[in-house]
C-alpha atoms as a PDB file:
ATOM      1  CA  UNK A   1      85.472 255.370 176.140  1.00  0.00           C
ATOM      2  CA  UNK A   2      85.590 251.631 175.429  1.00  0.00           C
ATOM      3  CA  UNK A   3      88.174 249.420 176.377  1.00  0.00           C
ATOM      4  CA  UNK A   4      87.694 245.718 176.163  1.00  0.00           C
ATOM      5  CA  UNK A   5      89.530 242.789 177.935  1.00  0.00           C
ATOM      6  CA  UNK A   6      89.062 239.500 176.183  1.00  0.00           C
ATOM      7  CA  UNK A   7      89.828 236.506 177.913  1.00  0.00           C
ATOM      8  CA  UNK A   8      91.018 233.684 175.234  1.00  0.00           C
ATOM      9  CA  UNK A   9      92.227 230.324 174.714  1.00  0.00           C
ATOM     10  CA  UNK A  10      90.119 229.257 171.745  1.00  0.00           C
ATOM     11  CA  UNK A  11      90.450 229.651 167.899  1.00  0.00           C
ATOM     12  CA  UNK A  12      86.818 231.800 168.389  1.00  0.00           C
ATOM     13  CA  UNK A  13      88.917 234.289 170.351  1.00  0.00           C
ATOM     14  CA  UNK A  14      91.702 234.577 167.874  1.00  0.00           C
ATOM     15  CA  UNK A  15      89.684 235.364 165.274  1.00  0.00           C
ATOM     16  CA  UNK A  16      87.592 238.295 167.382  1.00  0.00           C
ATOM     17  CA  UNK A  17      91.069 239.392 168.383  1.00  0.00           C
ATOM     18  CA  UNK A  18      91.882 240.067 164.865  1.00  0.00           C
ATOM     19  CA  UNK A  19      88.951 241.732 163.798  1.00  0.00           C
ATOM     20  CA  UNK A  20      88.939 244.002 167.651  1.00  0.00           C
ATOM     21  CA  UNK A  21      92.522 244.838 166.050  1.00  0.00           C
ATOM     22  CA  UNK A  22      91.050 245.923 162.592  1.00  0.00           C
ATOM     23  CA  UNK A  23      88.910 247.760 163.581  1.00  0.00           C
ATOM     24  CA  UNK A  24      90.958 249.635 165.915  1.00  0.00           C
ATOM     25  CA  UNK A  25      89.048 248.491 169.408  1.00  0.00           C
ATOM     26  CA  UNK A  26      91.005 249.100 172.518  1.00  0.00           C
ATOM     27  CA  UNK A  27      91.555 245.867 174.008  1.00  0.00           C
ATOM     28  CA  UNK A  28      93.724 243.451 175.792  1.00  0.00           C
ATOM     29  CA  UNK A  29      94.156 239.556 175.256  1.00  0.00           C
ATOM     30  CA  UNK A  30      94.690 237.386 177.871  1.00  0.00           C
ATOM     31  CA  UNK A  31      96.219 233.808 178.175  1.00  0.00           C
ATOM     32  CA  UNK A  32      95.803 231.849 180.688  1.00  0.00           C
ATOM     33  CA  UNK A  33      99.215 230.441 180.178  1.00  0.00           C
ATOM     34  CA  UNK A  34      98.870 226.809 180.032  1.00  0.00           C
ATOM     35  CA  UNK A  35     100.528 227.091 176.833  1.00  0.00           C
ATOM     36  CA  UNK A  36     103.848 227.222 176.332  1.00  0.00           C
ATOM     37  CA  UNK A  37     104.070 228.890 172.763  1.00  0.00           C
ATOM     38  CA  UNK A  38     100.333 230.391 172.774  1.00  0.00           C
ATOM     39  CA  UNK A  39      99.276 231.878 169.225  1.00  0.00           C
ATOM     40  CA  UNK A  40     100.587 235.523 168.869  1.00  0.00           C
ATOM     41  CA  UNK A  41      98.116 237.990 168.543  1.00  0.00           C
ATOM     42  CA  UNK A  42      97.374 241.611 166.986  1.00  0.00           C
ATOM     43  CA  UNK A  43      96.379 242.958 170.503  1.00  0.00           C
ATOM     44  CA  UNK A  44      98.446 243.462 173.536  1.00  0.00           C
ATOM     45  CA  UNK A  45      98.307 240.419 175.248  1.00  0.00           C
ATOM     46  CA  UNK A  46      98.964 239.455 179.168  1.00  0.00           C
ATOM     47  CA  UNK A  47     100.098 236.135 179.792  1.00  0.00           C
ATOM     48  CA  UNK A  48      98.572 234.883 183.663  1.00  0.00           C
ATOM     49  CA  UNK A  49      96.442 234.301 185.840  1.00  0.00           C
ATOM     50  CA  UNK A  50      94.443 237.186 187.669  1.00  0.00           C
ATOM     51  CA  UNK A  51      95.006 236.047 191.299  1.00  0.00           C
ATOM     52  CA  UNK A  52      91.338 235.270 191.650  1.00  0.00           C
ATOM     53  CA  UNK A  53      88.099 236.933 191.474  1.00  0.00           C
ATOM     54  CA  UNK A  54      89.828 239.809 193.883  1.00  0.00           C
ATOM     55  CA  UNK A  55      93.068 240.221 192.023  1.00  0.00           C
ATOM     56  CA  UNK A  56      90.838 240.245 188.576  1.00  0.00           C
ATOM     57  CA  UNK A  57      88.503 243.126 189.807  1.00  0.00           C
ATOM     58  CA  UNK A  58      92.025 244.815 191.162  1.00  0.00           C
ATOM     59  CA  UNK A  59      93.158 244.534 187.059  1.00  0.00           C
ATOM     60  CA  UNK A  60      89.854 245.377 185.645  1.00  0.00           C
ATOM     61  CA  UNK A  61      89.649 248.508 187.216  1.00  0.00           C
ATOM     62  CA  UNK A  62      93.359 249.825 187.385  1.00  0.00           C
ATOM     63  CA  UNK A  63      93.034 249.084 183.710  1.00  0.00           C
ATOM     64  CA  UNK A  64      90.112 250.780 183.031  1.00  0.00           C
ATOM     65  CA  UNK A  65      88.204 248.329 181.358  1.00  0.00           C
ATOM     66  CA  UNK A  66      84.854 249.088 180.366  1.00  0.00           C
ATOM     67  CA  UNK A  67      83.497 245.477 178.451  1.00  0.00           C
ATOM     68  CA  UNK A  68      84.728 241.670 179.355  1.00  0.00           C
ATOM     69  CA  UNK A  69      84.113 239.301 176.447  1.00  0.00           C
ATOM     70  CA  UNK A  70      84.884 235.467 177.872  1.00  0.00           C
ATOM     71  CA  UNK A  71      85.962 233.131 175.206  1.00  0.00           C
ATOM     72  CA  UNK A  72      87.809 231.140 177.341  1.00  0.00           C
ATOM     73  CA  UNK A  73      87.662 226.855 176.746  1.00  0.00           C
ATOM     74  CA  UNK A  74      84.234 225.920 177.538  1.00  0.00           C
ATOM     75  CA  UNK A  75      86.234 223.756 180.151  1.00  0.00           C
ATOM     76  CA  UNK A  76      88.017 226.440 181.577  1.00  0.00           C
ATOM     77  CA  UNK A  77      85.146 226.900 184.626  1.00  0.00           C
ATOM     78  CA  UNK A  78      87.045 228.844 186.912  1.00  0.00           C
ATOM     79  CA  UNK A  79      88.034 231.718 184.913  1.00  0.00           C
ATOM     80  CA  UNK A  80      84.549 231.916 183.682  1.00  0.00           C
ATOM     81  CA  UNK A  81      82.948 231.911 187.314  1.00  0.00           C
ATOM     82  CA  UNK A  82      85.581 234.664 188.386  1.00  0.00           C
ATOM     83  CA  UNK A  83      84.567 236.513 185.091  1.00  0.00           C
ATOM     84  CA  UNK A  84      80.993 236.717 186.168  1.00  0.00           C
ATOM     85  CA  UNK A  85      81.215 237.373 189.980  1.00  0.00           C
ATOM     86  CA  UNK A  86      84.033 239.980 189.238  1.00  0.00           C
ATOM     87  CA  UNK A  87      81.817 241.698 186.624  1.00  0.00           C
ATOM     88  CA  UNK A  88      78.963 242.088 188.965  1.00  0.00           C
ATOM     89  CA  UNK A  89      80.673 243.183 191.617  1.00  0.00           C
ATOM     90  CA  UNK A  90      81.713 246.792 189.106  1.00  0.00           C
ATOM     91  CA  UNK A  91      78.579 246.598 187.373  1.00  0.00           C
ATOM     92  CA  UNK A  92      80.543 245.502 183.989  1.00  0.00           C
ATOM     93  CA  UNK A  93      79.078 244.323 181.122  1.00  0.00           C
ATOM     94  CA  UNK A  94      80.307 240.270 180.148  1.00  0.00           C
ATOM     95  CA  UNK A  95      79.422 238.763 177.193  1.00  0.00           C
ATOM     96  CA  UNK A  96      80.241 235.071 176.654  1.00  0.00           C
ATOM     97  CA  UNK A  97      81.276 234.079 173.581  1.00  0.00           C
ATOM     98  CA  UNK A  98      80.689 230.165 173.384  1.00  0.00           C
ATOM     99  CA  UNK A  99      81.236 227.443 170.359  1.00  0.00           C
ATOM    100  CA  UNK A 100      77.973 225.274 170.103  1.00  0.00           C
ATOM    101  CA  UNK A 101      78.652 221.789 171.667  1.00  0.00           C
ATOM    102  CA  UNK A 102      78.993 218.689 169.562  1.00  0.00           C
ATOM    103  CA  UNK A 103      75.978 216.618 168.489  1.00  0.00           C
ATOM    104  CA  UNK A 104      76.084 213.233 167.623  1.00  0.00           C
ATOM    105  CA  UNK A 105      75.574 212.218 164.084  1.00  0.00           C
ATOM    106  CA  UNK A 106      73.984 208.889 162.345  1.00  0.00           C
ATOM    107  CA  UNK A 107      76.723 206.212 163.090  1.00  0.00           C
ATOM    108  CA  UNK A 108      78.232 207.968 165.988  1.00  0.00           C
ATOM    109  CA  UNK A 109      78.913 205.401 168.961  1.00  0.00           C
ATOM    110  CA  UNK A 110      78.932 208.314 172.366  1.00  0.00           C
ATOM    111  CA  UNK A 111      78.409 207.649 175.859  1.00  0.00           C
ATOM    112  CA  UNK A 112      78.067 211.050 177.300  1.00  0.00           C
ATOM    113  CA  UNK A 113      79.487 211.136 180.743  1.00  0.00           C
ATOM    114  CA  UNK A 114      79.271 214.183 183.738  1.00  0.00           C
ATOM    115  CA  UNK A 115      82.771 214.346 184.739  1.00  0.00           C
ATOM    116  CA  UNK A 116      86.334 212.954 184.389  1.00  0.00           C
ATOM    117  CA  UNK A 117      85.910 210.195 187.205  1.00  0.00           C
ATOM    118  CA  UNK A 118      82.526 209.013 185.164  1.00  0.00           C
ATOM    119  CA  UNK A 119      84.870 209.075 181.809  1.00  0.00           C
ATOM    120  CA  UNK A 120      87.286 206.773 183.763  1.00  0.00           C
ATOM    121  CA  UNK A 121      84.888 204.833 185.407  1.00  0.00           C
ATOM    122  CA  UNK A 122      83.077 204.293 181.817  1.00  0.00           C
ATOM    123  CA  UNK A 123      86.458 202.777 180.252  1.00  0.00           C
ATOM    124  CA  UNK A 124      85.861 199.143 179.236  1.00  0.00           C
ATOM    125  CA  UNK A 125      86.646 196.142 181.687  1.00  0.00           C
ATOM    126  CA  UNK A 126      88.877 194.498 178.920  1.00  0.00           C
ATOM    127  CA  UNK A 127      92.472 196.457 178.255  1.00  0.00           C
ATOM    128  CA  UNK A 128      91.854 199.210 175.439  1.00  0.00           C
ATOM    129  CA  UNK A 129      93.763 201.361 173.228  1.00  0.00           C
ATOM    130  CA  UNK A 130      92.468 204.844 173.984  1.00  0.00           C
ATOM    131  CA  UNK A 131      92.882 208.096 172.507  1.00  0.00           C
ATOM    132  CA  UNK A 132      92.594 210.512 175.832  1.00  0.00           C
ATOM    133  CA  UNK A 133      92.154 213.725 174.308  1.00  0.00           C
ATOM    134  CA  UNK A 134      92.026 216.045 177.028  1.00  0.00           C
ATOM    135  CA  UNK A 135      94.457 217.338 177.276  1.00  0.00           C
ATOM    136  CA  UNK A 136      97.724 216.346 180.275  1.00  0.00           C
ATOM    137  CA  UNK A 137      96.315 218.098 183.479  1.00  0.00           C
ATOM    138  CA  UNK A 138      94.312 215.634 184.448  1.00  0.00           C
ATOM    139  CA  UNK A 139      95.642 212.324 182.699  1.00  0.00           C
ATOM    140  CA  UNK A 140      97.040 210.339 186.107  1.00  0.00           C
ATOM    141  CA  UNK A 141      93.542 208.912 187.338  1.00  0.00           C
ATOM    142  CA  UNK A 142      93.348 207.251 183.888  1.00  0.00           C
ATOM    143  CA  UNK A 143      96.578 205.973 184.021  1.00  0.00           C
ATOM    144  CA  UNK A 144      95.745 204.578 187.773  1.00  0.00           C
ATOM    145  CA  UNK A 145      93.193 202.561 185.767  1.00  0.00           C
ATOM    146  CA  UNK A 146      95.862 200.207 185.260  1.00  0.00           C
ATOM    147  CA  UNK A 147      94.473 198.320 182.174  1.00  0.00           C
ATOM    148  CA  UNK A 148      94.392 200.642 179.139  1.00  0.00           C
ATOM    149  CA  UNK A 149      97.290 202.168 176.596  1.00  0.00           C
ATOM    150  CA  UNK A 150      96.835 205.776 176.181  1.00  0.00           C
ATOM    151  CA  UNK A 151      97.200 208.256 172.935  1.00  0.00           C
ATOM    152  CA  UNK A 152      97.810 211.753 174.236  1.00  0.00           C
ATOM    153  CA  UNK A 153      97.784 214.619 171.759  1.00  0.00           C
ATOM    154  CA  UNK A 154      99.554 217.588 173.248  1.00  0.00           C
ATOM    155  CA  UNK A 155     100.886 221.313 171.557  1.00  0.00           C
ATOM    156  CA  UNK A 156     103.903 221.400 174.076  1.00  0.00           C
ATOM    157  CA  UNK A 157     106.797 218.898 174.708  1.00  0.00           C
ATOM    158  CA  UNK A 158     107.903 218.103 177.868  1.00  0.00           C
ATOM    159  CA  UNK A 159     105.421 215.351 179.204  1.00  0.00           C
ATOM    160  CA  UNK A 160     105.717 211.555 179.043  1.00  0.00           C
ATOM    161  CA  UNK A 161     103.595 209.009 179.222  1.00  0.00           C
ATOM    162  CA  UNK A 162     105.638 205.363 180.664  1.00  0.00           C
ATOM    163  CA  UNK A 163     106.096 203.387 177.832  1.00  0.00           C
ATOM    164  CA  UNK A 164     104.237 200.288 178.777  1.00  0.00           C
ATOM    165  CA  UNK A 165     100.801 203.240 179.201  1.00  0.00           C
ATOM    166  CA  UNK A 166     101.533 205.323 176.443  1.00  0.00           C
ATOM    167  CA  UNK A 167     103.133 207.259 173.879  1.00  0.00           C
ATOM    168  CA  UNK A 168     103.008 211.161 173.208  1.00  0.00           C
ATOM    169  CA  UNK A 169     102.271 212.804 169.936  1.00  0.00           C
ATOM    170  CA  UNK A 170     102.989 216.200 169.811  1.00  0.00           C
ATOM    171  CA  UNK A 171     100.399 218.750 166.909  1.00  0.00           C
ATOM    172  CA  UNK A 172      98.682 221.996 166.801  1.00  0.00           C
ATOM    173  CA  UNK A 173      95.187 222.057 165.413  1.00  0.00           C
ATOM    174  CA  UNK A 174      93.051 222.670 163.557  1.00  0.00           C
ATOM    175  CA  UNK A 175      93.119 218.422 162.530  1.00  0.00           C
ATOM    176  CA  UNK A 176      91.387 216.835 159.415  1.00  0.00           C
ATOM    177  CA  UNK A 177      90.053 213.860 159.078  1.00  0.00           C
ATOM    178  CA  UNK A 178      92.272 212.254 157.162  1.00  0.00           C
ATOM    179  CA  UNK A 179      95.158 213.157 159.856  1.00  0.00           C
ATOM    180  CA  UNK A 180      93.291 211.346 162.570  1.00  0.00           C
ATOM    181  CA  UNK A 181      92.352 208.711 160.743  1.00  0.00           C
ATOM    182  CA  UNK A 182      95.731 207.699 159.703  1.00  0.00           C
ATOM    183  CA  UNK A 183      96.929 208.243 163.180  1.00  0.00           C
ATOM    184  CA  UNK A 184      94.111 206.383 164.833  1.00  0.00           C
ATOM    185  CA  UNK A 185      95.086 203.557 162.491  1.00  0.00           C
ATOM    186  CA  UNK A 186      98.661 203.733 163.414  1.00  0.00           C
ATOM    187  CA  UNK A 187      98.144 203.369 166.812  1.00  0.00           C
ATOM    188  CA  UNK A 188      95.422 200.630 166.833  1.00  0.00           C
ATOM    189  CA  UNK A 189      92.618 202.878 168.871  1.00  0.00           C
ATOM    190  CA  UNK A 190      89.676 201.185 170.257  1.00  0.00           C
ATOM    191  CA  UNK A 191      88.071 204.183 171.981  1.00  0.00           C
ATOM    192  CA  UNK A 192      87.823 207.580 172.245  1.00  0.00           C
ATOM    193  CA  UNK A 193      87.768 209.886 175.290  1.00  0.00           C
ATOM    194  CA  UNK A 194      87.138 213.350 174.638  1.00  0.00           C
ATOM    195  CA  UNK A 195      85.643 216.871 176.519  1.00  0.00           C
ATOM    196  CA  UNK A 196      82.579 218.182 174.107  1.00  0.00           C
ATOM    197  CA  UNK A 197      84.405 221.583 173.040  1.00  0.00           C
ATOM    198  CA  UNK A 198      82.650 222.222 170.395  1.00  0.00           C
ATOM    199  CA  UNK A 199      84.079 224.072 167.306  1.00  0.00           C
ATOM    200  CA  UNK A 200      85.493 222.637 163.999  1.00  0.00           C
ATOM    201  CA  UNK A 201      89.443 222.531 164.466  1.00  0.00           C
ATOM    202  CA  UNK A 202      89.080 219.545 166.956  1.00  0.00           C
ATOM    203  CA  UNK A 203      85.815 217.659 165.786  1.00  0.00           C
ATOM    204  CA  UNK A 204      88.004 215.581 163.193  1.00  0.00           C
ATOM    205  CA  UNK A 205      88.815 212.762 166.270  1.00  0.00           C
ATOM    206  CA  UNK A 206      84.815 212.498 166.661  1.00  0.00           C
ATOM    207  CA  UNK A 207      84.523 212.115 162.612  1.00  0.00           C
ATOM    208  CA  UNK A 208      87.155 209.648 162.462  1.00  0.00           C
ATOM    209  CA  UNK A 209      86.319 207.212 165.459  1.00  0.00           C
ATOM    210  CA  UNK A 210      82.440 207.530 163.590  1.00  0.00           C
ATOM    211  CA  UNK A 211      84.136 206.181 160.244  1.00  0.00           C
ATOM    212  CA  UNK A 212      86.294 203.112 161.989  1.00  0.00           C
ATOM    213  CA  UNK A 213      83.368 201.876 164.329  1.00  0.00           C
ATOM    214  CA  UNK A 214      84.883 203.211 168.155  1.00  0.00           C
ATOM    215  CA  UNK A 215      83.014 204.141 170.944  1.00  0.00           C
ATOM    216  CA  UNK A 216      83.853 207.549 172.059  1.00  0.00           C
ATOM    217  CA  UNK A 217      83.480 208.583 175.985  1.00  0.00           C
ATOM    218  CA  UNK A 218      82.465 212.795 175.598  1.00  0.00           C
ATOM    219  CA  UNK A 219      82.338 214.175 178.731  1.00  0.00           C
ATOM    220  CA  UNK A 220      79.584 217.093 179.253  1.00  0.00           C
ATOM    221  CA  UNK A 221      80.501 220.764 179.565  1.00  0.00           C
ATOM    222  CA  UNK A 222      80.402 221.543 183.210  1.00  0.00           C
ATOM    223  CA  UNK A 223      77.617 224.080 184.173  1.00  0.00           C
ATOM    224  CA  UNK A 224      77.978 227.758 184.417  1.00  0.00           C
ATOM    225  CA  UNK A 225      75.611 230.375 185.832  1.00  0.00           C
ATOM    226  CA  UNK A 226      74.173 232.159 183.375  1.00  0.00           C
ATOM    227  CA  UNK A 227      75.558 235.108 181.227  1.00  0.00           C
ATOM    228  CA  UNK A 228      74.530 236.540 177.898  1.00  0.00           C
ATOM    229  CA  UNK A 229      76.195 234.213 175.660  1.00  0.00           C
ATOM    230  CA  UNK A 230      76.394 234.323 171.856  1.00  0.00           C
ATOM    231  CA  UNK A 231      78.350 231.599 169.197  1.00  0.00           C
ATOM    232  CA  UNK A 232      79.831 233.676 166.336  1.00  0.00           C
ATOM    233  CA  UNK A 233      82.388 236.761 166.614  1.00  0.00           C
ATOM    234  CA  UNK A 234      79.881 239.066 164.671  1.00  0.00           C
ATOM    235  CA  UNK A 235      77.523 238.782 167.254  1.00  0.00           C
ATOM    236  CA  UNK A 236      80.149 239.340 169.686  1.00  0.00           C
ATOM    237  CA  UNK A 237      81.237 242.449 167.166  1.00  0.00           C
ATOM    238  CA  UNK A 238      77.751 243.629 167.259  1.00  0.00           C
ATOM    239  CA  UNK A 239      77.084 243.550 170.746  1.00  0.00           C
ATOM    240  CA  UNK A 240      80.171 245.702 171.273  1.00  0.00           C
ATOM    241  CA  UNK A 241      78.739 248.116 168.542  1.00  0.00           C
ATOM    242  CA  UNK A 242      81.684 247.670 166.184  1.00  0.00           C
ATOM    243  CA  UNK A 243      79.703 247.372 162.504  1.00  0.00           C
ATOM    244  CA  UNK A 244      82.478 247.879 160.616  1.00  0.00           C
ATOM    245  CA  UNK A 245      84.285 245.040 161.674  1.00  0.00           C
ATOM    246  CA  UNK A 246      80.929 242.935 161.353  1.00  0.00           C
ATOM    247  CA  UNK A 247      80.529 243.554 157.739  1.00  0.00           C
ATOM    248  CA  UNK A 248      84.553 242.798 157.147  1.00  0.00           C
ATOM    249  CA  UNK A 249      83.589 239.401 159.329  1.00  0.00           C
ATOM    250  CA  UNK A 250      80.407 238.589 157.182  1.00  0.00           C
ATOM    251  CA  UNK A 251      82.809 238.739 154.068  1.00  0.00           C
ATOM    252  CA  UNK A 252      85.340 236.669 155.529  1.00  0.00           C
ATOM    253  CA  UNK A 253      82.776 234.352 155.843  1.00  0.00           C
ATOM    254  CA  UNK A 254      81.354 234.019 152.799  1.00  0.00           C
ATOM    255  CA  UNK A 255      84.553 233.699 151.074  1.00  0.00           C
ATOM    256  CA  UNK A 256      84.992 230.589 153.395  1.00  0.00           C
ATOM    257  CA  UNK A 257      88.056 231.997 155.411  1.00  0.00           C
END
């Protein structure tokens, strides 16, 4: 019998989440918990981390589960690694399920950098106004830069910026262009700094700082070992063997939902 934990964080997940639920999959979404009001889901959901790659092998088998499907942040490195080195120790199958990364477009100005100390390091001599969008866990070695004014863009309240480094903004994607524009504008942005996610609901920063002429910083996805990976949730559908929620996914997509 099949019994599938999924492992989100990303809009990808939601939507496989939704069709696991339609067509009647046994499965179980889990949140990380970074979040403090993640998106409620069809499927019973766990909230937490595992306790490692020991205390995740301890859940996968008390639970019974059969099939892990990561589609975690493509930042999220650790849960991935303990996804892979839990699933070979029991022999489970893991399927990856992965957003293609950005690619620069005619009139894009990116510096692509390794790592968040590169993205720092790559921050202009002269003070800047710089939309940091990624996210508040690792936002003090920017602000030891000393120089720059910072945009953050965050989904939960509760963290400041001091006033002479910052301000706060506080949304839920998916953005459009037109949003970011007007709130690039508002804030006088110069540059961008942004993690290459991937994926539509966050691209519109990338689309605007291409239309007013800023530079944006994208940092690279870090590496992972590798693990069958696919970039839609019908392939994820298929490799699970679930074909009728493939052909309601197909549908969805060619009505544009």
């Amino acid at each position: 019998m099949r019994r599938v934990l999924l492992l989100g964080g990303t809009t990808e997940a939601s939507q496989l989440a939704q069709a696991l639920a339609a067509a009647h999959v046994d499965a179980v979404f889990s949140y990380a918990g970074r979040t403090d009001t993640p998106v409620a889901q069809p499927l019973p959901t766990r909230i937490g981390g595992f306790g490692g790659v020991k205390g995740l092998s301890h859940y996968l088998r008390a639970e019974r589960i059969t099939h892990v499907i990561d589609a975690t942040h493509p930042f999220a490195t650790q849960m991935s690694l303990h996804a892979i080195q839990a699933c070979a120790q029991l022999d489970l199958p893991l399927l990856a399920l992965e957003r293609p990364a950005w690619q620069a477009q005619p009139g894009d100005r990116w510096q692509h950098v390794p790592d968040l100390a590169a993205a720092v390091a790559a921050l202009p001599a002269e003070p800047a106004r710089v939309f940091l969008a990624i996210g508040r866990q690792n936002v003090q070695p920017f602000l030891d830069a000393g120089r720059h004014w910072f945009l953050l863009r965050l989904v939960d309240p509760g963290f400041e910026l001091p006033t002479t480094q910052g301000t706060v903004v506080l949304d839920r994607g998916p953005f459009t262009l037109a949003n970011d524009l007007a709130l690039m504008r508002e804030h006088r942005i110069t540059h961008v700094v942004a993690k290459n996610a991937g994926g539509v609901g966050a691209r519109a920063k990338l689309d605007a700082a291409r239309a007013l002429g800023c530079p944006v910083i994208l940092i690279d996805r870090p590496a992972i070992p590798h693990r069958p990976t696919v970039a839609t949730v019908a392939q994820a559908l298929q490799w699970l063997g679930v074909t009728q929620a493939v052909r309601g996914v197909h549908a969805a997509t060619e009505r544009g939902v």
